[in-house]
N, C-alpha and C. Protein backbone atom coordinates (compact mmCIF):
# COMPACT_ATOMS: atom_id res chain seq x y z
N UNK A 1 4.02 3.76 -0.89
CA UNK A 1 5.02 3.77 0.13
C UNK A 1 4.29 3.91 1.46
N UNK A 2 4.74 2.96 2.35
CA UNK A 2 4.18 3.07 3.77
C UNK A 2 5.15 3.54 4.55
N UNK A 3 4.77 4.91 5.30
CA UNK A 3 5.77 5.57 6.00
C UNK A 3 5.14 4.77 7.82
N UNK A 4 6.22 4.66 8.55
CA UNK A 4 5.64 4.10 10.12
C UNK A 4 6.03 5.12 11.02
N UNK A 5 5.82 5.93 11.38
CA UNK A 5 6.32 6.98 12.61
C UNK A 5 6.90 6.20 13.98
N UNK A 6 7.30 6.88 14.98
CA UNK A 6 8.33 6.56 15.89
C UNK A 6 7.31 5.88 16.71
N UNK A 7 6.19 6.29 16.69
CA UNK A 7 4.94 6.25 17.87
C UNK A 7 4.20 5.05 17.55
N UNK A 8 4.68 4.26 16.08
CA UNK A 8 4.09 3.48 15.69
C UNK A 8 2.64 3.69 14.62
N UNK A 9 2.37 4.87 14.34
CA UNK A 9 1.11 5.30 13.66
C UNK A 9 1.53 5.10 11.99
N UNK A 10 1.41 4.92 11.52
CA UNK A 10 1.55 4.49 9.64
C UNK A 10 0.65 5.52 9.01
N UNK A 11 1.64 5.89 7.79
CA UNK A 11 0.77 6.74 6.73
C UNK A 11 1.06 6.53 5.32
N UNK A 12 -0.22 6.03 4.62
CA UNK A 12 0.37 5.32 3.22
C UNK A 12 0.15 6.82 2.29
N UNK A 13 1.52 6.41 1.39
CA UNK A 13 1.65 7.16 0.58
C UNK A 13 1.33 6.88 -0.60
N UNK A 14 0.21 7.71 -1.64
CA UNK A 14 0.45 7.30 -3.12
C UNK A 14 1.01 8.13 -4.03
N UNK A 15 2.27 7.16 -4.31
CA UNK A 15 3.61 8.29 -5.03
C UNK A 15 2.92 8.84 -6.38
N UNK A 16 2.29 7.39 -7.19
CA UNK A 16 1.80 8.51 -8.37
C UNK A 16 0.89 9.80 -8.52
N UNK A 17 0.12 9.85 -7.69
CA UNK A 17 -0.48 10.61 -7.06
C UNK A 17 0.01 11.52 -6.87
N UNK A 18 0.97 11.71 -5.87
CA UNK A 18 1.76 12.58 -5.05
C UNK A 18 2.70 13.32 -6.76
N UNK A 19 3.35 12.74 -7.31
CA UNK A 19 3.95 12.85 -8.43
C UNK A 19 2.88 13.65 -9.35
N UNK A 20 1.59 13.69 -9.77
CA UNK A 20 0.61 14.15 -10.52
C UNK A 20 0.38 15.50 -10.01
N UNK A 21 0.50 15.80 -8.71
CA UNK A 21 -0.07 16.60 -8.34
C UNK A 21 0.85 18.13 -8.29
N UNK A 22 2.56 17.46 -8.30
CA UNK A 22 3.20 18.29 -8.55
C UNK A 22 3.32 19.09 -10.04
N UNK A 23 2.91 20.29 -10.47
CA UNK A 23 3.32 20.62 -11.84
C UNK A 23 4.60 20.97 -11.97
N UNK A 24 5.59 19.86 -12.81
CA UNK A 24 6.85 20.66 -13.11
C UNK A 24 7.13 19.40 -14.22
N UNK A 25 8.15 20.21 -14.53
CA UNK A 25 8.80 19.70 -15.77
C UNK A 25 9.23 18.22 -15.52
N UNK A 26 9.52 17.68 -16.78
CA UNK A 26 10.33 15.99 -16.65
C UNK A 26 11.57 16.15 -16.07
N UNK A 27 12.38 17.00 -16.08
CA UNK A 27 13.54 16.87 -15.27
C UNK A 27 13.41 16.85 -13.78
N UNK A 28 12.28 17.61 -13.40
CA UNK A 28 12.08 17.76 -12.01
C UNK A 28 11.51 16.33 -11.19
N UNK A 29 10.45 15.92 -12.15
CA UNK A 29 10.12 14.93 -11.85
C UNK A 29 10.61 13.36 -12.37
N UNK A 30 11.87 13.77 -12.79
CA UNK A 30 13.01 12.73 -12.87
C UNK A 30 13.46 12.53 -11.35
N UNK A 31 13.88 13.63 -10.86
CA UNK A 31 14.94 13.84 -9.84
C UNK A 31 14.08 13.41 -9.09
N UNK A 32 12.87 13.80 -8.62
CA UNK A 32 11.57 13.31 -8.00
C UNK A 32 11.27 11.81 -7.43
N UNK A 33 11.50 10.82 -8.95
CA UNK A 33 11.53 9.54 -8.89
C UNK A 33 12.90 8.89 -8.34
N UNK A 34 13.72 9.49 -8.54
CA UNK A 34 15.02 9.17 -8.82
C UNK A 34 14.92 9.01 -6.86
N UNK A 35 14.84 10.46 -6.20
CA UNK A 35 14.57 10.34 -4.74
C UNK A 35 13.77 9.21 -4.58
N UNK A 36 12.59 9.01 -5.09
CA UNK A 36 11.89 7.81 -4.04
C UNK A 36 12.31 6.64 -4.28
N UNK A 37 13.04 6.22 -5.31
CA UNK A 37 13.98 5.03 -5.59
C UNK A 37 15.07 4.77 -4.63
N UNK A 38 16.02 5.85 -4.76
CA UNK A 38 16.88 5.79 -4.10
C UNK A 38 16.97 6.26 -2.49
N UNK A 39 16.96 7.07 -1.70
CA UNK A 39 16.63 7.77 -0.54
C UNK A 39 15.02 7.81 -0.27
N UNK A 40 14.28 6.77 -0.01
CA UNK A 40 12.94 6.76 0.76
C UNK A 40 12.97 7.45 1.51
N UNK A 41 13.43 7.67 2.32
CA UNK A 41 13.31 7.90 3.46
C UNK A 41 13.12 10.06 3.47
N UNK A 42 14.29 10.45 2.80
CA UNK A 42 14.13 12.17 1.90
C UNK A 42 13.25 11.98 1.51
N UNK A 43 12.24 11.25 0.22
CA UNK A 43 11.35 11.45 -0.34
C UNK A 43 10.26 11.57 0.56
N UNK A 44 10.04 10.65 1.67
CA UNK A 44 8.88 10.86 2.22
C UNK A 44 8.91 11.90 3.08
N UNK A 45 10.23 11.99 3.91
CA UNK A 45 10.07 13.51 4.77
C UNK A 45 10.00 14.98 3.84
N UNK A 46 10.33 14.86 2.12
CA UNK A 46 10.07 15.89 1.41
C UNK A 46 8.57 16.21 1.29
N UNK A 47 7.48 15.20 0.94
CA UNK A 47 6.17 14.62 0.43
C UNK A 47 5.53 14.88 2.20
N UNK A 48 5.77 14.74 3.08
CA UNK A 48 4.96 14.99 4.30
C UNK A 48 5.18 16.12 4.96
N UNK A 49 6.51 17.36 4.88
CA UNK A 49 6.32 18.58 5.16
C UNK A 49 5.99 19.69 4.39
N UNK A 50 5.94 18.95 3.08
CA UNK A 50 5.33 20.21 2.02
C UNK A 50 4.04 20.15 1.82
């Protein structure tokens, strides 16, 4: 996922990655996928302030 900021600066995201790194259960990381499928936009502001 390529996030573009307002300023124009880009920051690529690697979800599996990002996904690996979290330890939690399959349900969590259902809901997880389920966000970057559906609402990009939550997933990446979740994934860049945590």
């Amino acid at each position: 996922m390529t996030v573009v900021f307002g300023d124009g600066t880009t920051r690529r995201l690697n979800c599996s990655e990002i996904e690996a790194i979290y330890d939690m259960h399959a349900s969590a990381r259902s809901r997880l996928i389920w966000l970057k499928e559906n609402e990009p936009f939550a997933y990446a502001e979740l994934v860049l302030n945590n």
